[in-house]
Protein backbone atom coordinates (compact mmCIF):
# COMPACT_ATOMS: atom_id res chain seq x y z
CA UNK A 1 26.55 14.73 1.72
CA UNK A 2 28.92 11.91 2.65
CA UNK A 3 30.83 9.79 0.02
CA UNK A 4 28.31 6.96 1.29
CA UNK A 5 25.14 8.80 0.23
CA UNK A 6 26.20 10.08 -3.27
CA UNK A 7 27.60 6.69 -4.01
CA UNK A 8 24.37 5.31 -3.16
CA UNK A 9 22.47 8.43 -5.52
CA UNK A 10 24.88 7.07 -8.37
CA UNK A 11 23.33 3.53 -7.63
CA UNK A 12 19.95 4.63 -7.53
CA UNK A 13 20.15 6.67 -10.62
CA UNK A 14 22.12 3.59 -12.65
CA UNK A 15 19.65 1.20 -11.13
CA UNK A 16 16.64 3.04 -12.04
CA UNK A 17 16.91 2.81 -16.01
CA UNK A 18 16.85 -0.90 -15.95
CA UNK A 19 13.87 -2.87 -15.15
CA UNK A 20 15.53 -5.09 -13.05
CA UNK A 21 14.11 -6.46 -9.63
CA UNK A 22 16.07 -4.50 -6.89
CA UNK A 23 17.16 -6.07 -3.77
CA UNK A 24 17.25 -3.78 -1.03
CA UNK A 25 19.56 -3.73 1.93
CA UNK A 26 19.47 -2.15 5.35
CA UNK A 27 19.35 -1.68 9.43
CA UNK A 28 15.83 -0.56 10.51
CA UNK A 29 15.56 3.19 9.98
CA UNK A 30 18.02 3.66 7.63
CA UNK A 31 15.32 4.47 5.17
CA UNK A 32 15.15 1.69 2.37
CA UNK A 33 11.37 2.61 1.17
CA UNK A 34 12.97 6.35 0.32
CA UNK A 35 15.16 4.47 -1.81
CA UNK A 36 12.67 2.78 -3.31
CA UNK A 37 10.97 5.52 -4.12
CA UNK A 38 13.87 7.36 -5.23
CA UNK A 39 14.65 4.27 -8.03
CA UNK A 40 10.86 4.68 -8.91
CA UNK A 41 10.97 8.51 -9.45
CA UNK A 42 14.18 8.67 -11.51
CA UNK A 43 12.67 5.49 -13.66
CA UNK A 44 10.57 5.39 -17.15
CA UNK A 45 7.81 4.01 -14.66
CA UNK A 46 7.59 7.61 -12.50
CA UNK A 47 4.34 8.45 -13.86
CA UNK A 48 2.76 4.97 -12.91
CA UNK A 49 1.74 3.43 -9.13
CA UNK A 50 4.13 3.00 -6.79
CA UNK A 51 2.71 0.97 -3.85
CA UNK A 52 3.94 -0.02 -0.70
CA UNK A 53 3.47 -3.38 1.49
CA UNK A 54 5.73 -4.06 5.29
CA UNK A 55 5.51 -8.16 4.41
CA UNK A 56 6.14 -8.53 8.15
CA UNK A 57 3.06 -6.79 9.22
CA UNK A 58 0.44 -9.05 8.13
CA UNK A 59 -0.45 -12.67 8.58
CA UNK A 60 0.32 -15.32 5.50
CA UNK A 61 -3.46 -15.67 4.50
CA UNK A 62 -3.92 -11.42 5.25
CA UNK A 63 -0.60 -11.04 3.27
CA UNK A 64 -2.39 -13.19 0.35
CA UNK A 65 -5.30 -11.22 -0.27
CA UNK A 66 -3.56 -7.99 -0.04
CA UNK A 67 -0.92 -8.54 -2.55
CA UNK A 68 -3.05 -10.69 -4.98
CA UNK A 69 -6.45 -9.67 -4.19
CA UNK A 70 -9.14 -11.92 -3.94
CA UNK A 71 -13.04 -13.01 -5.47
CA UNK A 72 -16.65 -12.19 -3.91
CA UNK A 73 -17.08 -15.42 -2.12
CA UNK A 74 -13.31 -16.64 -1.05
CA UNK A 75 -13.70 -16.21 2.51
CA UNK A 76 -15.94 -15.22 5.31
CA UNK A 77 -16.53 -11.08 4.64
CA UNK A 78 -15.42 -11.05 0.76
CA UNK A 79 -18.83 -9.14 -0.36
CA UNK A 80 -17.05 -8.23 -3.32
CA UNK A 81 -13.46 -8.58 -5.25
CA UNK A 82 -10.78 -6.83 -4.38
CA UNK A 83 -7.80 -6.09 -6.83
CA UNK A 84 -4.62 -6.92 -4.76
CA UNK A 85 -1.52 -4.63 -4.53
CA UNK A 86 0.36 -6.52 -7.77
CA UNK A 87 -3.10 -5.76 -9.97
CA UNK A 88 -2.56 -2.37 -8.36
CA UNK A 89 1.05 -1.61 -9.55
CA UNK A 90 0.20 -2.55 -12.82
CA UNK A 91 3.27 -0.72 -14.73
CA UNK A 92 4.65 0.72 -11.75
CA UNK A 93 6.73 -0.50 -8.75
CA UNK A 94 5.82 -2.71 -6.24
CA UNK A 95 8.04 -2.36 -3.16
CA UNK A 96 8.08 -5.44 -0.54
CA UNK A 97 9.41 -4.44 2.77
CA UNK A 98 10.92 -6.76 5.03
CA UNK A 99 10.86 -9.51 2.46
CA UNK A 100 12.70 -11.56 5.10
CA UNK A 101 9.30 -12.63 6.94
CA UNK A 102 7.61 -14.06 4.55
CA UNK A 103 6.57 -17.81 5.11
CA UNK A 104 8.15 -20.30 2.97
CA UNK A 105 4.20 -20.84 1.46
CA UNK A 106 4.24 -17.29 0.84
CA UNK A 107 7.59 -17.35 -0.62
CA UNK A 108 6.66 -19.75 -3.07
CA UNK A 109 3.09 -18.39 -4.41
CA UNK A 110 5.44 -14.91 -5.05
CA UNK A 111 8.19 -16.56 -6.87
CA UNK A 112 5.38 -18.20 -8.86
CA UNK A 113 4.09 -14.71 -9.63
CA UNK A 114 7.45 -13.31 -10.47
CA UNK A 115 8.02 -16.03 -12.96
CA UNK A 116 4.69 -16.08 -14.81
CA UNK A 117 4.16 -12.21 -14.32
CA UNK A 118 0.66 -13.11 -13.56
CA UNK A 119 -1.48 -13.08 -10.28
CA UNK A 120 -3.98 -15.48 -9.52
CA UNK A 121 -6.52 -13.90 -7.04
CA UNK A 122 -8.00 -15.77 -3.73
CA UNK A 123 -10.72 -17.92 -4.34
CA UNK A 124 -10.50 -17.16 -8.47
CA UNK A 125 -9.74 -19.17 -11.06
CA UNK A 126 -8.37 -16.85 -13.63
CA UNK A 127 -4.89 -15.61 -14.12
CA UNK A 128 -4.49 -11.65 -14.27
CA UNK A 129 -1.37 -10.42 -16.20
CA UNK A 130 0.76 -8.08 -14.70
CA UNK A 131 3.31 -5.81 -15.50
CA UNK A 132 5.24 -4.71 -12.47
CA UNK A 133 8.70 -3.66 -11.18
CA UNK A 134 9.62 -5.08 -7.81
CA UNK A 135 11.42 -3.98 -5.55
CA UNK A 136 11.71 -5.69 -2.30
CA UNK A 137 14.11 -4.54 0.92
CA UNK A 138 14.92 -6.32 4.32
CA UNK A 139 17.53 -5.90 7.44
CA UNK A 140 18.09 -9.46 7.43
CA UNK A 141 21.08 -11.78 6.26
CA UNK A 142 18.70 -13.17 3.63
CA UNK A 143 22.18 -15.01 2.86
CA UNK A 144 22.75 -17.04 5.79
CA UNK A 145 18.74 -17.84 5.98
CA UNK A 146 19.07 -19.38 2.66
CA UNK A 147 21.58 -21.53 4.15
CA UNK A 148 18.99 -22.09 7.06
CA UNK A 149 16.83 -23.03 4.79
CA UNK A 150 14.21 -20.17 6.06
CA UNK A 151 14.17 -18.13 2.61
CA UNK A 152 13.99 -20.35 -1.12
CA UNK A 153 17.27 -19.85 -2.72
CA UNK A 154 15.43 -19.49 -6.34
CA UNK A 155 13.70 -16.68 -4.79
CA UNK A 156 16.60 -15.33 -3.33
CA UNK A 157 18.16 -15.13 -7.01
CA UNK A 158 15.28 -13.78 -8.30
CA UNK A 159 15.20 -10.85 -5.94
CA UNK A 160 18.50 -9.59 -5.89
CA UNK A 161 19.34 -9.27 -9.87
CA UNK A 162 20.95 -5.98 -8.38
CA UNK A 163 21.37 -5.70 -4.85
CA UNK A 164 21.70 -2.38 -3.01
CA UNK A 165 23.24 -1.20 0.52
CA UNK A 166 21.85 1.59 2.85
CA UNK A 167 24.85 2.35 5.17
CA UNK A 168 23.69 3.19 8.75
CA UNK A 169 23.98 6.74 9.89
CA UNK A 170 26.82 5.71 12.01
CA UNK A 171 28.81 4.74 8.74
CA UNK A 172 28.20 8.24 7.56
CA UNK A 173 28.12 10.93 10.28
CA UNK A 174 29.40 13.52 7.84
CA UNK A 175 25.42 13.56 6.81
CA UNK A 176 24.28 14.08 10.33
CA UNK A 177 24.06 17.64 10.39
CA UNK A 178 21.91 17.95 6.94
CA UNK A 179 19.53 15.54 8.38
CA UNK A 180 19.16 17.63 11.68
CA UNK A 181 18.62 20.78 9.53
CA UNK A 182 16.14 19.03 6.93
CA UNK A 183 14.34 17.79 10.54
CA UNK A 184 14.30 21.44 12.05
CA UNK A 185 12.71 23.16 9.15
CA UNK A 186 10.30 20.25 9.01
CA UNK A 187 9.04 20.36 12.71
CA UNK A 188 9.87 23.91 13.50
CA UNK A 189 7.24 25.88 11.64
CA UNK A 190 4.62 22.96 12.54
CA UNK A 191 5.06 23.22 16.51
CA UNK A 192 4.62 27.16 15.64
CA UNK A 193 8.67 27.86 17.30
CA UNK A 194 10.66 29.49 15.94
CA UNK A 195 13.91 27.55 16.29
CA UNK A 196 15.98 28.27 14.10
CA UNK A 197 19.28 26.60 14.43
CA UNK A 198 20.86 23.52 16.45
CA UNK A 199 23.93 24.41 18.96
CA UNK A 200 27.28 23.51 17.65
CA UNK A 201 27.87 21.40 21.27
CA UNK A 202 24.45 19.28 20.48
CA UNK A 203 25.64 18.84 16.98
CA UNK A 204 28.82 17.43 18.34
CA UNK A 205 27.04 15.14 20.68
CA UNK A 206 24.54 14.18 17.60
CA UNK A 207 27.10 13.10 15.09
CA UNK A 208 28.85 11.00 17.78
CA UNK A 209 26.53 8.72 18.73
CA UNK A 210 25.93 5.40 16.95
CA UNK A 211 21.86 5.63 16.15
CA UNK A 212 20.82 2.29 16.70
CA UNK A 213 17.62 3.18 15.19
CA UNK A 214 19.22 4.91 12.37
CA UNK A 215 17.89 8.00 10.48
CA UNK A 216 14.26 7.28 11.65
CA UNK A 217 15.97 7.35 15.59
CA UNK A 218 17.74 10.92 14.46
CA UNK A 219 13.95 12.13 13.20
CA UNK A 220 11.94 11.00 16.27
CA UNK A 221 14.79 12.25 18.66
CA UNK A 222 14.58 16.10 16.91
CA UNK A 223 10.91 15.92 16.64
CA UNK A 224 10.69 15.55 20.16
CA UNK A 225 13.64 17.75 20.84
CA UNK A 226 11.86 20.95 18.75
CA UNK A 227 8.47 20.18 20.84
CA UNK A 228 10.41 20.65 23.68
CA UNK A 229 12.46 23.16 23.27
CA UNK A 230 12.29 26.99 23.68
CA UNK A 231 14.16 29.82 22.53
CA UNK A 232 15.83 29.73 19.02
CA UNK A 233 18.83 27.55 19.41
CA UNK A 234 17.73 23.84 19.96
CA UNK A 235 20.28 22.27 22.94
């Protein structure tokens, strides 16, 4: 692997026995929830929940009820109470993707809930004590939206007690070939070819380019390449 890469294992490994919050940093695709997982696994917490939540894919009020949960009664279609994703993690890791999209309400109720280490659920009135890691990531300049005043700076400190980089693939082409093998064995056997190796040409052309898209880009562009492709050298 590149110098990049086992720097960042180091990291991950140094980071792990703490039980600091970790502030993740990266271009889409570059694989920031494998990191998370990776502090997670090599952590005293390993045997305990890790959950996942993209805070960019859901609405502020959806967002709400997923991470805190919410009572039988606190909106139109809550038959019953739901534990939310915190309540879930309980001595685990919870790992908050794209941290950079959440609302400035939003922002507030989770700095409130880092603080207290309690949730409060939608619609209840109790307080549920948690014990959680957090992790969050994003492929913003969290930085300059501070300064925009977009992202709370208190929260901002809170999340990134240790911050940690991703390098893009194109900062570490070294580690392009190991991800096209790892790819190959995992899409070979499940299109049923038999391809068994990637032309030293294609290679060439594979660590060149700049993968916009990063490692996820590399994945999706060999998947397609192995369903494809025929004989036992992939071009």
């Amino acid at each position: 692997g590149s110098p990049a890469m086992e720097k960042l294992k180091q990291t991950i490994r140094t980071v792990a026995s703490t039980q600091s919050t970790v502030l993740v940093y990266g271009e889409s695709g570059t694989g920031k929830e494998l990191v998370a997982r990776a502090v997670h696994t090599c952590s005293p917490r390993a045997t305990e929940p890790f959950v996942s939540i993209n805070c960019g894919a859901f609405p502020e009020t959806l967002l709400e009820s997923e991470l805190f949960g919410y009572v039988k009664g606190a909106f139109t279609g809550a038959n019953q109470n739901k534990r939310g994703l915190f309540e879930v993690a309980d001595a685990g890791t919870i790992f908050l993707d794209e941290i950079g999209e959440m609302t400035l309400t939003m922002q507030v109720k989770l700095l409130r809930v880092l603080q207290e280490r309690c949730v409060r659920p939608v619609g209840g009135t109790d307080e549920i004590a948690i014990d959680v890691r957090v992790i969050a990531a994003t492929n913003r300049d969290l930085e300059k939206q501070v300064t925009d005043n977009t992202f709370r700076e208190d929260l901002y400190y809170r999340l990134s007690v240790i911050p940690v980089t991703v390098p893009p693939l194109r900062d570490r082409r070294e580690d392009v070939a190991l991800l096209v093998n790892h790819f190959l064995r995992k899409y070979a056997p499940a299109a049923g070819k038999s391809i068994a190796r990637v032309s030293a040409a294609s290679l060439a052309s594979l660590a060149s380019y700049d993968w916009p898209g990063n490692v996820r880009q590399l994945e999706n562009t060999i998947e397609r390449a192995v369903a494809l492709g025929t004989g036992d050298e992939l071009q």
